[in-house]
N, C-alpha and C. Protein backbone atom coordinates (compact mmCIF):
# COMPACT_ATOMS: atom_id res chain seq x y z
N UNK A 1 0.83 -1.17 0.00
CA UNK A 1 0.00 0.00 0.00
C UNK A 1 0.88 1.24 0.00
N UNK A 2 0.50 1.97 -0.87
CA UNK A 2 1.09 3.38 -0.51
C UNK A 2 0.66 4.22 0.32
N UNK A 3 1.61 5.29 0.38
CA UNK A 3 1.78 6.00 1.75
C UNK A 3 0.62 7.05 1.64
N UNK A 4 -0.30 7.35 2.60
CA UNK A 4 -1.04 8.24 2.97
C UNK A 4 -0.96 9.48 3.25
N UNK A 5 -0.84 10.48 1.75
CA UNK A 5 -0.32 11.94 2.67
C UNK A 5 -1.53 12.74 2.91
N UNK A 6 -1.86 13.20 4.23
CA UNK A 6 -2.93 13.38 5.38
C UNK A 6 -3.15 15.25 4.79
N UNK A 7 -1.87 15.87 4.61
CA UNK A 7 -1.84 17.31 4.55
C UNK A 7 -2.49 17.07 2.71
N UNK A 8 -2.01 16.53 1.66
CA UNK A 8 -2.74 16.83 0.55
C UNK A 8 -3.52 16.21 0.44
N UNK A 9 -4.70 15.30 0.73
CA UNK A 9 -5.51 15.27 1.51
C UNK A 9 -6.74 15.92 1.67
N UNK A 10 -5.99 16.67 3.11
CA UNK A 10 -7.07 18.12 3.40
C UNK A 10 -6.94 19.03 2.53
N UNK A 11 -5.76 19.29 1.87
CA UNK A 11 -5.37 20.81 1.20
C UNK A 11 -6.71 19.98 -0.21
N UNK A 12 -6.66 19.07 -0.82
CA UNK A 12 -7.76 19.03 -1.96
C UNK A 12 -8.92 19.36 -1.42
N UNK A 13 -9.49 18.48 -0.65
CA UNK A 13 -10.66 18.42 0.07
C UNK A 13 -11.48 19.64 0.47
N UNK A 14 -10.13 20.56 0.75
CA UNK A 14 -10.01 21.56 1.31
C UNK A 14 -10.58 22.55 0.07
N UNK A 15 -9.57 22.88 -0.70
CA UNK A 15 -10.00 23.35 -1.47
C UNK A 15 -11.32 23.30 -2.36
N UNK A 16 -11.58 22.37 -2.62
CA UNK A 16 -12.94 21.14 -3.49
C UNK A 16 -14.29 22.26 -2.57
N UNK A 17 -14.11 22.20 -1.26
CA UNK A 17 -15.33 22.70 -0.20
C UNK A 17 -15.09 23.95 -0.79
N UNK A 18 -13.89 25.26 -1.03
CA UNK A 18 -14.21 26.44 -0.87
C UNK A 18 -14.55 26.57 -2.31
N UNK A 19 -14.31 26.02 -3.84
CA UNK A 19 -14.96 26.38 -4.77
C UNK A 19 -16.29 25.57 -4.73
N UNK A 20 -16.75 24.90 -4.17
CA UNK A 20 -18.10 24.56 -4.07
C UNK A 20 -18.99 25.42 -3.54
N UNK A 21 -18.02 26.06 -2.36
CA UNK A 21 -18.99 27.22 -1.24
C UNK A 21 -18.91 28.67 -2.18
N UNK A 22 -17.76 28.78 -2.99
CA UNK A 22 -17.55 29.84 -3.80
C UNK A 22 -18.77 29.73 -5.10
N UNK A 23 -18.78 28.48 -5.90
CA UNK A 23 -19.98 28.85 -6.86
C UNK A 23 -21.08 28.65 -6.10
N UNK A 24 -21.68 28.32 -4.71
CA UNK A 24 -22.64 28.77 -4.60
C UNK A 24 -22.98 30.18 -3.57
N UNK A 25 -21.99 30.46 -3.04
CA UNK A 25 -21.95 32.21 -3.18
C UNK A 25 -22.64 32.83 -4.71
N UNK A 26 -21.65 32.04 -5.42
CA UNK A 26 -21.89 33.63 -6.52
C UNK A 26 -23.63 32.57 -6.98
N UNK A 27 -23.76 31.71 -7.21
CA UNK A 27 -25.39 31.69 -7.85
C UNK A 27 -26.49 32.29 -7.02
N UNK A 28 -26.31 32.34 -5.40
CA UNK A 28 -27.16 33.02 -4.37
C UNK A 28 -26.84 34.87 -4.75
N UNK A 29 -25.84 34.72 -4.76
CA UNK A 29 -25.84 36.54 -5.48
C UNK A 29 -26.48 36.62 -6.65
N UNK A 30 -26.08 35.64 -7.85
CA UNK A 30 -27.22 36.39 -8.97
C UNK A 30 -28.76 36.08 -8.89
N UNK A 31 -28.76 35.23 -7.38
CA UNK A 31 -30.88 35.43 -7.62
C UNK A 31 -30.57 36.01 -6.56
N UNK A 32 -30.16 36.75 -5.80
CA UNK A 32 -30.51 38.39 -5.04
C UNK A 32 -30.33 39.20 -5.99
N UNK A 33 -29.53 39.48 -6.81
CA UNK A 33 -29.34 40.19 -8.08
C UNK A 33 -30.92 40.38 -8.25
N UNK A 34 -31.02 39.61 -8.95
CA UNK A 34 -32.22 38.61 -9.84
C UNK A 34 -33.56 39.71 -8.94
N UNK A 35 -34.07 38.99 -7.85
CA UNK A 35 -35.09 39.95 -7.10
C UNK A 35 -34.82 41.17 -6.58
N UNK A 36 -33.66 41.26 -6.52
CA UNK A 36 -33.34 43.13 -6.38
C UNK A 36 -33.72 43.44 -7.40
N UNK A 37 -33.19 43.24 -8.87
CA UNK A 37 -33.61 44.20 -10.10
C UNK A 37 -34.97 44.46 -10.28
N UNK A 38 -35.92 42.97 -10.07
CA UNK A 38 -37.13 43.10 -9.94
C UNK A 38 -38.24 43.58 -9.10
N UNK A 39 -37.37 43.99 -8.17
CA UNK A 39 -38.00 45.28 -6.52
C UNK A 39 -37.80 46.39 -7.18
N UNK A 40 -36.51 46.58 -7.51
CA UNK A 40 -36.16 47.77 -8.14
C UNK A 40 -37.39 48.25 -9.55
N UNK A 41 -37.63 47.21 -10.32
CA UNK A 41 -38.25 47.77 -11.54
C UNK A 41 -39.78 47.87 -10.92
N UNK A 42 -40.28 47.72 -9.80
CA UNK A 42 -41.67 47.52 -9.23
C UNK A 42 -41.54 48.97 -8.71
N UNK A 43 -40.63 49.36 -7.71
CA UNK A 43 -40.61 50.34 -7.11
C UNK A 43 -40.15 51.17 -8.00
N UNK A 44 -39.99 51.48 -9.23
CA UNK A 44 -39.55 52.49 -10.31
C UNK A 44 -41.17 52.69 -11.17
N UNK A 45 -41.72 51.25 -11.36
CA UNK A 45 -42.92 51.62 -11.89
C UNK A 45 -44.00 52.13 -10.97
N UNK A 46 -43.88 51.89 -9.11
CA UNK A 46 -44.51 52.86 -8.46
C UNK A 46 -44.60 53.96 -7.90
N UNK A 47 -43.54 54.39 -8.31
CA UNK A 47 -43.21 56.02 -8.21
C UNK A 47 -42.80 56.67 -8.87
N UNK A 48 -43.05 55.82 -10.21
CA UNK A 48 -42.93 56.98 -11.74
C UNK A 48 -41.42 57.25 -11.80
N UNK A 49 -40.51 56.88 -11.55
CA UNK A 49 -39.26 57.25 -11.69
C UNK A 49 -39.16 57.08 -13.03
N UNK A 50 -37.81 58.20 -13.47
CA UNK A 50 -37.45 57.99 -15.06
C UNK A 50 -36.27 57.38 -15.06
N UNK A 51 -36.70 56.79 -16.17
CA UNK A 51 -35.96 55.33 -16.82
C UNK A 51 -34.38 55.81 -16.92
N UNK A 52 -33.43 57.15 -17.32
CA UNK A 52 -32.75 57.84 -16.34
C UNK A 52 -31.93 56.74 -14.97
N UNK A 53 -32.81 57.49 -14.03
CA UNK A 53 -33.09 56.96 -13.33
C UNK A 53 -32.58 55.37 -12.54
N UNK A 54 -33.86 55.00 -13.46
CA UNK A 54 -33.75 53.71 -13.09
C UNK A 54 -32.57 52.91 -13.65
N UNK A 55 -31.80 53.34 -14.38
CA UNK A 55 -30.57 52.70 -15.18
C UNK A 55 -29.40 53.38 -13.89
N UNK A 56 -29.54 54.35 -13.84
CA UNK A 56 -27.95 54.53 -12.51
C UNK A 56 -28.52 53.51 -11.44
N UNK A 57 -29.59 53.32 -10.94
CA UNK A 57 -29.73 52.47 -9.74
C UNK A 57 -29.74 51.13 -9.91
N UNK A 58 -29.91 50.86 -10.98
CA UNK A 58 -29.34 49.50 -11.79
C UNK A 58 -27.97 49.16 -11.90
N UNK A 59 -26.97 50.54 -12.33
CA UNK A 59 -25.94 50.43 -12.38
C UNK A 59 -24.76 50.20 -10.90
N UNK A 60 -25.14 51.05 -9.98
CA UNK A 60 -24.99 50.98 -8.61
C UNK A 60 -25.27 49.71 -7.93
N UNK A 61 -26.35 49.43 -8.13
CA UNK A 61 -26.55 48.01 -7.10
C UNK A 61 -25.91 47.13 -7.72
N UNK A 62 -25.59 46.86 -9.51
CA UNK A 62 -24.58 46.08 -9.77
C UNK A 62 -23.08 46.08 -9.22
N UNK A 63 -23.15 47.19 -9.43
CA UNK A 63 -21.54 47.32 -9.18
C UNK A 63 -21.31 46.89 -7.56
N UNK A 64 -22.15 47.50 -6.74
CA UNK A 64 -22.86 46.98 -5.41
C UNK A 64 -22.41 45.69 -4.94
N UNK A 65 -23.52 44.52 -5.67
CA UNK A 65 -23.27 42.92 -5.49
C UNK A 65 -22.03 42.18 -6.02
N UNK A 66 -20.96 43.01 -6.93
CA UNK A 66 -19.86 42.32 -7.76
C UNK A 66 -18.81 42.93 -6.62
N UNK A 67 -18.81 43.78 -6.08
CA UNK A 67 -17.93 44.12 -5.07
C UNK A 67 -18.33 43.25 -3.73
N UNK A 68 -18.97 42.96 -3.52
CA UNK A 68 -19.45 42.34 -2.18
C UNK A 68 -18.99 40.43 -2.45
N UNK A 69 -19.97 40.38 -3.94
CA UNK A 69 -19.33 39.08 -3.94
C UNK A 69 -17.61 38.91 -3.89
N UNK A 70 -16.67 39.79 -5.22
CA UNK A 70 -15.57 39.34 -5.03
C UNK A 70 -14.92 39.82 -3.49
N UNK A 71 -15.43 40.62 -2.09
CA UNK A 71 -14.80 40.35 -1.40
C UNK A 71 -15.36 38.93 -0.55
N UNK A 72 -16.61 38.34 -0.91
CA UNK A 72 -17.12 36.96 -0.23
C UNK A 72 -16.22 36.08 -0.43
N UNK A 73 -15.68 35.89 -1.69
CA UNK A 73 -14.91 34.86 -2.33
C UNK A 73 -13.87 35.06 -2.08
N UNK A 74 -13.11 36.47 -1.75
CA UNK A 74 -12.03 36.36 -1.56
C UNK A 74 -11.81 35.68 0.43
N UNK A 75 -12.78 36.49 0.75
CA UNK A 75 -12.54 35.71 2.26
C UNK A 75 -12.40 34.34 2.02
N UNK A 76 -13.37 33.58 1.61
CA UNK A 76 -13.85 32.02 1.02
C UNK A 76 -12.27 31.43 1.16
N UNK A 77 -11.50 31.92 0.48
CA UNK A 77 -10.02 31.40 -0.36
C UNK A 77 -9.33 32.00 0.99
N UNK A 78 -9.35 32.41 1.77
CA UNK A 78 -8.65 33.11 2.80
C UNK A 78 -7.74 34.23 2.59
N UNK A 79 -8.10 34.78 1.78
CA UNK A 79 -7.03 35.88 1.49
C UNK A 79 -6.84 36.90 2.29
N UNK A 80 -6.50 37.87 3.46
CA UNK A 80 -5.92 38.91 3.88
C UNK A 80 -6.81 40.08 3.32
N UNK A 81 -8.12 40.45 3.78
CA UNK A 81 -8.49 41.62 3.30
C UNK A 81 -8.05 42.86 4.12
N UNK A 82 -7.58 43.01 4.88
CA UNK A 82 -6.96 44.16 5.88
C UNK A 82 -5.73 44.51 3.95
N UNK A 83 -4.97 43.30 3.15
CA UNK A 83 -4.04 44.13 2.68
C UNK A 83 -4.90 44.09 1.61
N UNK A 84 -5.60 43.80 0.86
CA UNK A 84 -6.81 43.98 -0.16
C UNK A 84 -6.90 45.80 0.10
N UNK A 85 -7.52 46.07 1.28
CA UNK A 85 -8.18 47.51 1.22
C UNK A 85 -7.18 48.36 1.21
N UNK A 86 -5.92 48.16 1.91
CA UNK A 86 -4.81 49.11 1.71
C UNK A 86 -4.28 49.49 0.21
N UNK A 87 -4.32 48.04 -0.56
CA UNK A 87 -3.82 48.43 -2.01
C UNK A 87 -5.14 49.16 -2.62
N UNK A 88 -6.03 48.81 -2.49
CA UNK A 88 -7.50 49.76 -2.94
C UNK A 88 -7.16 51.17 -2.83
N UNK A 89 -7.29 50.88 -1.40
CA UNK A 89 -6.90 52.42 -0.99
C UNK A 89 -5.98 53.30 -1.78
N UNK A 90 -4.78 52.81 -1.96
CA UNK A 90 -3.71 53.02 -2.10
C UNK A 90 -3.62 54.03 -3.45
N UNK A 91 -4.20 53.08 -4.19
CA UNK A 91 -4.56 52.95 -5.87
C UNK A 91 -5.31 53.89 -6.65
N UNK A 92 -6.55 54.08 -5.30
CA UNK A 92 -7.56 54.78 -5.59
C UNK A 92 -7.14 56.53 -5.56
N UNK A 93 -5.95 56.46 -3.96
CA UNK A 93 -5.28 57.88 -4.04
C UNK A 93 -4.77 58.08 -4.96
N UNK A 94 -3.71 57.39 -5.27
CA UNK A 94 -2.89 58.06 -6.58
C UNK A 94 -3.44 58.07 -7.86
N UNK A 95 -5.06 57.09 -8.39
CA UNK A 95 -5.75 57.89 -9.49
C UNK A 95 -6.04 58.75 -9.63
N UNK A 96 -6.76 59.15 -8.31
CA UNK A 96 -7.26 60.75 -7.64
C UNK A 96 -6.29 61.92 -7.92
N UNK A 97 -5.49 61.68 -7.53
CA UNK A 97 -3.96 62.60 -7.32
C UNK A 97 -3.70 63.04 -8.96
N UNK A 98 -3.58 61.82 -9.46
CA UNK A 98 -3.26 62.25 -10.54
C UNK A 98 -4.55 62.74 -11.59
N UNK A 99 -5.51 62.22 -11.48
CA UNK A 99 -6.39 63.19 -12.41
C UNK A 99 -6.71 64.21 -11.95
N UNK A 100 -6.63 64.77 -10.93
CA UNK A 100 -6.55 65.81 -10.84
C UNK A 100 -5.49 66.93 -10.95
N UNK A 101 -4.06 66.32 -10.88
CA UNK A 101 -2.95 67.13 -11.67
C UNK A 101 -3.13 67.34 -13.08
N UNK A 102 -3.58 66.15 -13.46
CA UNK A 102 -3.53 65.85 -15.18
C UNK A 102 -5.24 67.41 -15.85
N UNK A 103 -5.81 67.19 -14.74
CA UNK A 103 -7.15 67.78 -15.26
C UNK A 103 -6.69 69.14 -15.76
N UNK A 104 -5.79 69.78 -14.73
CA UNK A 104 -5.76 71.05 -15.33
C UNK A 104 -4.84 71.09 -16.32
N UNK A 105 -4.35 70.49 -16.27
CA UNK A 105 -3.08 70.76 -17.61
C UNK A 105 -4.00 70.35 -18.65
N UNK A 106 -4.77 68.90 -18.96
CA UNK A 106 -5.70 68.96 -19.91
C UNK A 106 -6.63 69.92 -20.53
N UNK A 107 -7.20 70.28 -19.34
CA UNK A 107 -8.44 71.29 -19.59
C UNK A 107 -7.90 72.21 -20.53
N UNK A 108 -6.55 72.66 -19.68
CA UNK A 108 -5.78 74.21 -21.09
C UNK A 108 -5.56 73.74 -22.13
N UNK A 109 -5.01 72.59 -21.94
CA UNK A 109 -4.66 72.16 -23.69
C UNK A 109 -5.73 72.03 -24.71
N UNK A 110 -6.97 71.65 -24.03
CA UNK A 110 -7.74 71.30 -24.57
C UNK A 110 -8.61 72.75 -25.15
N UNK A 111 -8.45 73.58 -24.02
CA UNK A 111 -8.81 75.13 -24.23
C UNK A 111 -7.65 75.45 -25.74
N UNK A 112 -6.76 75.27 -25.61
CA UNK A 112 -5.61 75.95 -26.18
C UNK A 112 -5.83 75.35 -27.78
N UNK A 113 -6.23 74.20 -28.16
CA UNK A 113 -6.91 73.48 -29.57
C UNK A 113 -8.11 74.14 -29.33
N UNK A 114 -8.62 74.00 -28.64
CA UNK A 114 -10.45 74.98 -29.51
C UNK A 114 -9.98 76.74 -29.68
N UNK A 115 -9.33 77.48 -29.43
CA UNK A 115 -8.70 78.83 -29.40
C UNK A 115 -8.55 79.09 -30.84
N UNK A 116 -7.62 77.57 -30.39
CA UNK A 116 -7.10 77.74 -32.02
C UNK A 116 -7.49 77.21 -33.14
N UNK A 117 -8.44 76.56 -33.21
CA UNK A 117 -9.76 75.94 -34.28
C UNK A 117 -10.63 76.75 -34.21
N UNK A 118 -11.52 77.71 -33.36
CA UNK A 118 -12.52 78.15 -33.46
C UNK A 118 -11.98 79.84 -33.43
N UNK A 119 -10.75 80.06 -33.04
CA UNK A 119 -10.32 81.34 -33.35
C UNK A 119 -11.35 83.13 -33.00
N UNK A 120 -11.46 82.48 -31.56
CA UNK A 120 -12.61 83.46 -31.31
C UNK A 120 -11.73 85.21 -31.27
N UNK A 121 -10.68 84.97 -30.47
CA UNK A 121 -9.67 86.36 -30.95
C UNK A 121 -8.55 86.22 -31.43
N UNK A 122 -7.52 86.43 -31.46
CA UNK A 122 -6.46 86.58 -32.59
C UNK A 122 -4.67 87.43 -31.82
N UNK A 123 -3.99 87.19 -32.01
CA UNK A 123 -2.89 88.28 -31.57
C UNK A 123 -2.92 89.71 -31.86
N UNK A 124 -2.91 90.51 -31.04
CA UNK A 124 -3.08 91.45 -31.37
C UNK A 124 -5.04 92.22 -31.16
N UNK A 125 -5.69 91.16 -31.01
CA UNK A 125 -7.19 91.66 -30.28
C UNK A 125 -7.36 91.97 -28.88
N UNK A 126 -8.32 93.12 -28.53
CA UNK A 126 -8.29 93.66 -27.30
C UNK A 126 -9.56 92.63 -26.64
N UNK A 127 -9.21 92.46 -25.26
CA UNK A 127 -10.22 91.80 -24.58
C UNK A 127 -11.01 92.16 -23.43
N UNK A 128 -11.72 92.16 -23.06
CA UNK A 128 -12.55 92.58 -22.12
C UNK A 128 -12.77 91.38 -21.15
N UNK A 129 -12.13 91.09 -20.11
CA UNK A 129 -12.54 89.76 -18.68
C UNK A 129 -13.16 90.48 -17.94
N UNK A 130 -14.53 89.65 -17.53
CA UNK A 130 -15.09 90.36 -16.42
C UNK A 130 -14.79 89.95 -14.78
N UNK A 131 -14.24 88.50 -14.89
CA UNK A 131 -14.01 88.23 -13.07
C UNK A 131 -12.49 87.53 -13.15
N UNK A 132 -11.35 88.62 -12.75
CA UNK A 132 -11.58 89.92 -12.47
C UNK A 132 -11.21 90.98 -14.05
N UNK A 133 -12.00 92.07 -13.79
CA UNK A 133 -12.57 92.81 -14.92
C UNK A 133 -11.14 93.25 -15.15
N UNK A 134 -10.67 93.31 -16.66
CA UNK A 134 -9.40 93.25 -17.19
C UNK A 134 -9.78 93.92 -18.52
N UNK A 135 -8.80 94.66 -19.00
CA UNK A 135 -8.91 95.21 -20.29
C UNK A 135 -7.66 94.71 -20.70
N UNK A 136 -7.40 94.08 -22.05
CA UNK A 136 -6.03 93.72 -22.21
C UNK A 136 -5.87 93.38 -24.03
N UNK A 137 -4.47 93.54 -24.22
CA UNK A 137 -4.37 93.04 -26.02
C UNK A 137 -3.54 91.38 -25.88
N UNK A 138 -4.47 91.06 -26.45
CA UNK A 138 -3.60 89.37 -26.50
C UNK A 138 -2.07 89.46 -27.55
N UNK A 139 -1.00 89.22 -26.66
CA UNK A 139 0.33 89.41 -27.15
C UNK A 139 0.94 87.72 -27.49
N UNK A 140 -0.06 86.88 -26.99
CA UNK A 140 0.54 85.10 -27.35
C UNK A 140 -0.42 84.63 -27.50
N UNK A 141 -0.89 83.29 -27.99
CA UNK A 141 -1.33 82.54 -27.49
C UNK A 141 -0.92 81.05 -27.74
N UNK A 142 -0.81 80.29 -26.66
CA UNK A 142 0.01 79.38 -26.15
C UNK A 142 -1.09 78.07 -26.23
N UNK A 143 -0.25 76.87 -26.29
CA UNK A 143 -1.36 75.37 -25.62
C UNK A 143 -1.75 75.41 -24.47
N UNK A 144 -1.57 76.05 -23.56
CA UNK A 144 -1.88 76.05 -21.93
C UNK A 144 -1.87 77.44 -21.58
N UNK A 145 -1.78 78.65 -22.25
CA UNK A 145 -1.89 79.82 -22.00
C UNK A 145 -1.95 80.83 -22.77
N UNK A 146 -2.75 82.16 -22.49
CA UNK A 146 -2.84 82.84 -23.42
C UNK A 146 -1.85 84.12 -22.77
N UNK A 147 -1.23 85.22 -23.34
CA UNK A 147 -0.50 86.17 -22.74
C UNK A 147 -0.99 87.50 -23.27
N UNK A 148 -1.66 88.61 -21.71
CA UNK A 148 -2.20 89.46 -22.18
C UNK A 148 -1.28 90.31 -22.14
N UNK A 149 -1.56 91.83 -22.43
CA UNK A 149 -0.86 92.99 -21.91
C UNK A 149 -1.88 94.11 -21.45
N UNK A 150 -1.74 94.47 -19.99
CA UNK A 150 -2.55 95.67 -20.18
C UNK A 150 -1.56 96.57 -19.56
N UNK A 151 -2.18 97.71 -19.07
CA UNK A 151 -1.13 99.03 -18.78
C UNK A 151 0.22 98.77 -17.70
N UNK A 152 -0.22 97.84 -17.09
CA UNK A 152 0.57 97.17 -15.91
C UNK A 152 1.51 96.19 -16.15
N UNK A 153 1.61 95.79 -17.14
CA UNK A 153 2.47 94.45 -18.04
C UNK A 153 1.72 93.65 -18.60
N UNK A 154 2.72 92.34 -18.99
CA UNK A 154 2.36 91.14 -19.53
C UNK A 154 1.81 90.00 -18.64
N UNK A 155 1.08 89.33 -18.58
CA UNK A 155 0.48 88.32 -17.54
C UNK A 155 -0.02 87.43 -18.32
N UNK A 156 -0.14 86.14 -17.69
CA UNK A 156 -0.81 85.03 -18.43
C UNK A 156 -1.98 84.74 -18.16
N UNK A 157 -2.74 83.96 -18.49
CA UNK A 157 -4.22 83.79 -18.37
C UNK A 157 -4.19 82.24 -19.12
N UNK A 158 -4.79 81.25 -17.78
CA UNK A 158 -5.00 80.17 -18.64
C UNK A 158 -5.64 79.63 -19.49
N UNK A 159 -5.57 79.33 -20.43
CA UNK A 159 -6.55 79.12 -21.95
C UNK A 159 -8.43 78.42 -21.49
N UNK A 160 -8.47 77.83 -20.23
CA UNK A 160 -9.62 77.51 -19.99
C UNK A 160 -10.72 78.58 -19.41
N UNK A 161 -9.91 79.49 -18.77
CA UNK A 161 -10.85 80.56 -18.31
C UNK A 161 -11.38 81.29 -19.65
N UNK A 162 -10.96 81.07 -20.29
CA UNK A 162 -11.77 81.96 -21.86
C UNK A 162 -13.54 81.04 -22.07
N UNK A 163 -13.38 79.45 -21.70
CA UNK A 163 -14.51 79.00 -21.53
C UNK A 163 -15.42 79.33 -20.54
N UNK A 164 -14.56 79.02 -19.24
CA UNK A 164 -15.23 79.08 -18.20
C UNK A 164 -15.58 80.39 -17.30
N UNK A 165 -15.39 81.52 -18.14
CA UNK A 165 -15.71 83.17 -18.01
C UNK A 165 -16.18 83.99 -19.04
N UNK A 166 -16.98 84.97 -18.46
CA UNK A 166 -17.15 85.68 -19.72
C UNK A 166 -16.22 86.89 -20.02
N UNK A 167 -16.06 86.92 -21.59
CA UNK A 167 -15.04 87.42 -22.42
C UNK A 167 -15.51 88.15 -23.05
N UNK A 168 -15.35 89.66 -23.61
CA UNK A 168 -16.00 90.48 -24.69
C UNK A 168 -14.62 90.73 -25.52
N UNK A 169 -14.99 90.37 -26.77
CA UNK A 169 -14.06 90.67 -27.54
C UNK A 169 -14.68 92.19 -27.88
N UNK A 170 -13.22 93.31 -27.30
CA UNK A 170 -13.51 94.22 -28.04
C UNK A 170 -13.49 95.25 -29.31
N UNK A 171 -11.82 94.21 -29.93
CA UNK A 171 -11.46 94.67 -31.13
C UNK A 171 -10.35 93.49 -31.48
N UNK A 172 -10.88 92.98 -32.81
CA UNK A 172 -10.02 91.75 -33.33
C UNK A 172 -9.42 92.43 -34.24
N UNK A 173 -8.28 91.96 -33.90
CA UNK A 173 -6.57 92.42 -34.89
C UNK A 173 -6.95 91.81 -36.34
């Protein structure tokens, strides 16, 4: 007879139980799924909600049950969620961090191509900013900045505030 190893063994056995307990986690999640969507579409048709609406709260409670299950399953398998949430965490700051560095530099650039495709003033046109109220002749204009001049010098102005303010052009060069 051969030898009996006791540890692989349990480690199959072992395992065999947590994807058994794991697919029936996830089939008990998609019929809560399943009668959530259908509470949801009852309580949308009894309070008139718009369809709008009813698609973000669709979208939410999905995203909802797929987060809940993969942390069920991950417990299931024993994995360490204390370091799960730290790398989340982690991950989630420095997307943050960075789209929001990236936003403004985008935004101008993105200001700085419509300037210059839609060509609302020109070098050499006088401008009128109202917050704060500025009289000035555009002496550049740049991918991320435009450069005015008024009696006081040269100053820059970032190419997005031309969207996000109002501007009177008062004389195009």
């Amino acid at each position: 007879m051969g030898n009996f190893d006791l540890d692989n063994y349990i480690t199959i056995h072992s395992n065999t139980f947590r994807l058994a307990l794991s697919v029936l986690v996830l089939m008990l999640m998609l019929l809560l799924r399943s009668v959530v969507r259908k509470r949801i579409k009852n309580l949308s048709i009894l309070h008139s909600y718009e369809a709008h609406r009813l698609l973000l709260i669709r979208k939410i409670t999905a995203i909802l049950f797929w987060i809940v299950l993969g942390v069920v399953i991950l417990t299931i398998w024993g994995v360490n969620l204390e370091n799960i949430w730290v790398y989340i965490g982690s991950f989630i700051t420095l997307v943050a961090v960075a789209f929001f560095a990236i936003w403004s530099i985008l935004s101008n650039i993105v200001a700085g191509i419509l300037i210059y495709l839609l060509n609302p003033f020109k070098v050499g046109s006088k401008l009128k900013m109202f917050d704060p109220e500025i009289v000035a002749t555009v002496k550049n204009i740049n991918l991320i900045f435009t450069e005015l001049e008024d009696e006081e010098g040269v100053f820059s102005v970032p190419n997005n505030l031309f969207f996000q303010k109002p501007v009177k052009i008062l004389k195009i060069n």
